[in-house]
Structures are given as structure tokens and as C-alpha cells.
C-alpha atoms as a PDB file:
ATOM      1  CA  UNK A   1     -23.404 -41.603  -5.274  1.00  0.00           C
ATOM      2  CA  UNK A   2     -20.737 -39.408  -6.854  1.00  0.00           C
ATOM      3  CA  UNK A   3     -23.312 -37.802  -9.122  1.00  0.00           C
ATOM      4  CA  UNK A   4     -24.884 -36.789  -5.648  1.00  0.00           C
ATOM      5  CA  UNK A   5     -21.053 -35.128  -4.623  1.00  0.00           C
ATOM      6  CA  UNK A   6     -21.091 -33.500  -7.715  1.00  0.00           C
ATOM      7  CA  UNK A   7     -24.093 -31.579  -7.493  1.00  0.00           C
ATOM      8  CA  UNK A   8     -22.948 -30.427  -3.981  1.00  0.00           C
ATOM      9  CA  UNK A   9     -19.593 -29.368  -4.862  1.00  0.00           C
ATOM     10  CA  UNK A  10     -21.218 -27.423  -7.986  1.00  0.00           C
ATOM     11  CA  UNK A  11     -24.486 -25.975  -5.600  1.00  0.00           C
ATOM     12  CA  UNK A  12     -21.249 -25.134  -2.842  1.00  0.00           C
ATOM     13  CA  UNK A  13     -19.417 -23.409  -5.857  1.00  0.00           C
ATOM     14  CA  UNK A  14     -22.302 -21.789  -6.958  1.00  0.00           C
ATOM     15  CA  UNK A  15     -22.881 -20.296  -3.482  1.00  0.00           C
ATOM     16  CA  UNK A  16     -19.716 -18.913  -2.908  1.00  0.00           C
ATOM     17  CA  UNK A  17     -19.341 -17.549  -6.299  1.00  0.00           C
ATOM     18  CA  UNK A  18     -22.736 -15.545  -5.535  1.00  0.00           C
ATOM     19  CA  UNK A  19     -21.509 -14.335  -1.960  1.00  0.00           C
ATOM     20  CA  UNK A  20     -19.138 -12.105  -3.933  1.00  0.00           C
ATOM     21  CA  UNK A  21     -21.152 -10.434  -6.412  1.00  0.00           C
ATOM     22  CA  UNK A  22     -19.786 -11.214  -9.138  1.00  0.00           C
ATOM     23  CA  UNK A  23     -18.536  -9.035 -11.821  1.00  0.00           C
ATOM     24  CA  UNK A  24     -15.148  -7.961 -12.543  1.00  0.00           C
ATOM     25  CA  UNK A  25     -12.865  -6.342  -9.736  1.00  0.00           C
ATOM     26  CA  UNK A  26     -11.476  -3.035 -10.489  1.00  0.00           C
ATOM     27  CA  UNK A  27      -8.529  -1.367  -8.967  1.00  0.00           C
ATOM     28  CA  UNK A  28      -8.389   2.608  -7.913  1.00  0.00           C
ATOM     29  CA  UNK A  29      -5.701   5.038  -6.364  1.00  0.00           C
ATOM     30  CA  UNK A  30      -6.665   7.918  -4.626  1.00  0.00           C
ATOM     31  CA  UNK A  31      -5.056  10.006  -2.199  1.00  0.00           C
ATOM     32  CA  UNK A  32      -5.269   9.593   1.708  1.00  0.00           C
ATOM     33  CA  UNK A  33      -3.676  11.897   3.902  1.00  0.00           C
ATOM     34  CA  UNK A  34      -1.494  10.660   6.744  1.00  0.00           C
ATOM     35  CA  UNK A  35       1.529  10.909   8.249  1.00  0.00           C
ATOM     36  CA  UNK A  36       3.620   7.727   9.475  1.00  0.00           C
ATOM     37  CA  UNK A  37       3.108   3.759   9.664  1.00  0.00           C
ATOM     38  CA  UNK A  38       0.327   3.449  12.162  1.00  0.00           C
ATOM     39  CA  UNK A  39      -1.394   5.521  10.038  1.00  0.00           C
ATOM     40  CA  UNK A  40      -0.785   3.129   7.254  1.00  0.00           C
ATOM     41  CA  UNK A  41      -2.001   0.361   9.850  1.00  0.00           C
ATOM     42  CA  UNK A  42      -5.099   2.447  10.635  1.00  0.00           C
ATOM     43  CA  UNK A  43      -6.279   2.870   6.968  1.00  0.00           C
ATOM     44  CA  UNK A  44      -6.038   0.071   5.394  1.00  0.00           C
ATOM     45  CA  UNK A  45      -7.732  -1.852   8.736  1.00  0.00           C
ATOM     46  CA  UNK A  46     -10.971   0.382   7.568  1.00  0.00           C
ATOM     47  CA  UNK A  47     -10.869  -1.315   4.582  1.00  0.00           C
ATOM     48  CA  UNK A  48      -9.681  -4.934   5.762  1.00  0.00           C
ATOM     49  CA  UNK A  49     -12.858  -6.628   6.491  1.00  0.00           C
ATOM     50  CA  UNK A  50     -15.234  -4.809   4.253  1.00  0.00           C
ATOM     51  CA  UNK A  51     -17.173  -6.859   1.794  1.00  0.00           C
ATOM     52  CA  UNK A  52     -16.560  -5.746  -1.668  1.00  0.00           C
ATOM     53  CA  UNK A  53     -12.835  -4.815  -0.919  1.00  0.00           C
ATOM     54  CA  UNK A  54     -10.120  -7.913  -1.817  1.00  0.00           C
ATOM     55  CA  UNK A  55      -7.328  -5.732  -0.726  1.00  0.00           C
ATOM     56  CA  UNK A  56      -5.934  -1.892   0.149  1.00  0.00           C
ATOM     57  CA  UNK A  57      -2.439  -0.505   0.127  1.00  0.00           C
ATOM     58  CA  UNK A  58      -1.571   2.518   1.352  1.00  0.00           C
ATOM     59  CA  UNK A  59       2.060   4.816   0.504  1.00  0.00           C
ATOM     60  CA  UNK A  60       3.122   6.741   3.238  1.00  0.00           C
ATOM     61  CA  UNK A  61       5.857   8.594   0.374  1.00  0.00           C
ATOM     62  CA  UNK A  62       2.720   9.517  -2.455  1.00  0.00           C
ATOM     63  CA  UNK A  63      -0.052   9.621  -0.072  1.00  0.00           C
ATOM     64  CA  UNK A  64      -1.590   7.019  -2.497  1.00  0.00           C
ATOM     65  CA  UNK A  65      -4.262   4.400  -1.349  1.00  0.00           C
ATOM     66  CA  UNK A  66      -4.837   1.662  -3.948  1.00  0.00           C
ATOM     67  CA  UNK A  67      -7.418  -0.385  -3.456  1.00  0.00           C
ATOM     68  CA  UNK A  68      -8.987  -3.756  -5.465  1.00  0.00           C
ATOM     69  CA  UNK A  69     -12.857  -4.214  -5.194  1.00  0.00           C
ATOM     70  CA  UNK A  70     -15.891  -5.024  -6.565  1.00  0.00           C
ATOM     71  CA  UNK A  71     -18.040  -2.338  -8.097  1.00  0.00           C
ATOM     72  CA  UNK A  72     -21.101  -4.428  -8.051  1.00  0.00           C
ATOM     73  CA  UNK A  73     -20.812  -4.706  -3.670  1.00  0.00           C
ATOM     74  CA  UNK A  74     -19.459  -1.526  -2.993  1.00  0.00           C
ATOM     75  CA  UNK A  75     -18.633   2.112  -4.555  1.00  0.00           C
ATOM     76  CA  UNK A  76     -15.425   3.924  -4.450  1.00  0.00           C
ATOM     77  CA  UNK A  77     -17.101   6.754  -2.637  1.00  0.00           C
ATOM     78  CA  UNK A  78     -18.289   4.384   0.227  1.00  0.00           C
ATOM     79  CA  UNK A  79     -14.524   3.110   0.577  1.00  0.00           C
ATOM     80  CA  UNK A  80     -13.648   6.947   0.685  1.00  0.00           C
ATOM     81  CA  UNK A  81     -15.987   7.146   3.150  1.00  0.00           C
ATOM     82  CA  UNK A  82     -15.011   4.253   5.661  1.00  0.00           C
ATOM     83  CA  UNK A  83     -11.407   5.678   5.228  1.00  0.00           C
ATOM     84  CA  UNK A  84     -12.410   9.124   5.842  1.00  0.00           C
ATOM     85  CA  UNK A  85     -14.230   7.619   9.683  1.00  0.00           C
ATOM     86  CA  UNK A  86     -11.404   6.415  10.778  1.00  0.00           C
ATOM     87  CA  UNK A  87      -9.793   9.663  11.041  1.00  0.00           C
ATOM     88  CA  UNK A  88      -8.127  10.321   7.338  1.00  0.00           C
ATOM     89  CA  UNK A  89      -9.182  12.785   4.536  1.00  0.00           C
ATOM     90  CA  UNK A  90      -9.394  12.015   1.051  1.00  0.00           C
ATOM     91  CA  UNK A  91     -10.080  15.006  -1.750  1.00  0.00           C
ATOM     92  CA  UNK A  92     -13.772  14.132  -1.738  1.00  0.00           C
ATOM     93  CA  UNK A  93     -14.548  13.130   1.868  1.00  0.00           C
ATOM     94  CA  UNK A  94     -13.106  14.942   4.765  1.00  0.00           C
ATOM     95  CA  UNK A  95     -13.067  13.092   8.351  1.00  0.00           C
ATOM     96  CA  UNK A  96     -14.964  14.581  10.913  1.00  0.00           C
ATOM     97  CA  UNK A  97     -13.455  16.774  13.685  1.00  0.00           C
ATOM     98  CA  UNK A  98     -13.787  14.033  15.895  1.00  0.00           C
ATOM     99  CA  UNK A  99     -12.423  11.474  14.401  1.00  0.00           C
ATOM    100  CA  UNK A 100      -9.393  13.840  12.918  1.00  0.00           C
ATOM    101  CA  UNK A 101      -8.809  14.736  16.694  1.00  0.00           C
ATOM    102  CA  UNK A 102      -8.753  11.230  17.885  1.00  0.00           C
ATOM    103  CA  UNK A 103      -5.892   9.983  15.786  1.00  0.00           C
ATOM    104  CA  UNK A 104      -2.263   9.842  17.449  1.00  0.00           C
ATOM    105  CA  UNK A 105      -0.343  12.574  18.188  1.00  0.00           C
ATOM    106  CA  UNK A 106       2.087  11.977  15.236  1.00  0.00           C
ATOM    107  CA  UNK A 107      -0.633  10.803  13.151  1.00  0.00           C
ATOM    108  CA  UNK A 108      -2.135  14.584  12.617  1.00  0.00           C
ATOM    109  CA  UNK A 109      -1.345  15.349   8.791  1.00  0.00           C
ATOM    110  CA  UNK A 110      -1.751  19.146   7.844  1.00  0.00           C
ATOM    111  CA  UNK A 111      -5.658  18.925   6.537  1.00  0.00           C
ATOM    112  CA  UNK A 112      -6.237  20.176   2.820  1.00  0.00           C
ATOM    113  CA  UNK A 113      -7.976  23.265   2.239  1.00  0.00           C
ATOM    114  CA  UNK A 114     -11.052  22.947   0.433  1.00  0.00           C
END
């Protein structure tokens, strides 16, 4: 009988370790643009409950957005891009016009020239 719990718990271990892709995490900071707390809120929801990401910080003073993730389940450039729908420019993805325009009054940054 416990051989029978131990091959569960290591198939159960197994599965979960699988679900995340292995491989080892990295971390990356890249600027955001924003202006004030909710849009702190705003973009690091985006990232919250996307598979790949373990966690993202964003620094209203540097503009910085550092984020811990697994290469192997997502790309930096498709965590640019999530952040960049949701209303908020990096230097290689730009938001859309409509998303930029429905952000908060006080959430409008000045938007980088290309």
C-alpha cells in the first residue's frame, strides 16, 4: 500500500513539475511608460495570470518593469506585448491608439517618439 502512495505522489510531482515547463526562470527589466499607481495596478495585472510569468514589478520613479519568467513558456517580447494591450508602451512595442486612449485621465504618460 504505501509503495502505491508513493508512485502517486511522484506521478502528481511529476505532473506539476511538467505544467511549468521546466527550465530555468530568468529575470528582465525593461522600461514601461506610465504615470501614477493605478497604472502600476494596471500593468502588472497584464502580467498576473499569464502562464510563464512567476511575478512582475513595476517602478513608477525609473519607469522600470522587472519581471521573472520562464523562457521555455513564454518570450520577453510576448510579455512586452500583453503590457503594451493594456494601454502602456515599452521601447519595442507601442500600445495601440485605442488602448492608449482608454487609460485614465491621469494615467496618459507623454508617448516616446520613435
Amino acid at each position: 500500500m504505501l509503495s502505491k502512495i508513493l508512485i502517486v505522489v511522484a506521478a502528481v510531482a511529476t505532473m506539476s513539475f511538467a505544467t511549468d515547463g521546466g527550465g530555468k526562470k530568468e529575470r528582465a527589466t525593461f522600461t514601461v511608460y506610465g504615470e501614477c499607481g493605478m497604472c502600476e495596478k494596471r500593468i502588472e495585472d497584464a502580467l498576473s495570470d499569464v502562464k510563464g510569468v512567476d511575478w512582475a514589478d513595476w517602478e513608477q520613479a525609473t519607469l522600470e518593469l522587472t519581471v521573472k519568467y520562464n523562457p521555455k513558456v513564454i518570450s520577453l517580447d510576448d510579455i512586452k506585448k500583453k503590457v503594451a494591450a493594456v494601454g502602456h508602451d515599452t521601447e519595442e512595442f507601442k500600445a495601440t491608439t485605442e488602448a492608449y486612449e482608454k487609460l485614465h485621465a491621469c494615467c496618459k504618460y507623454e508617448r516616446p517618439k520613435k
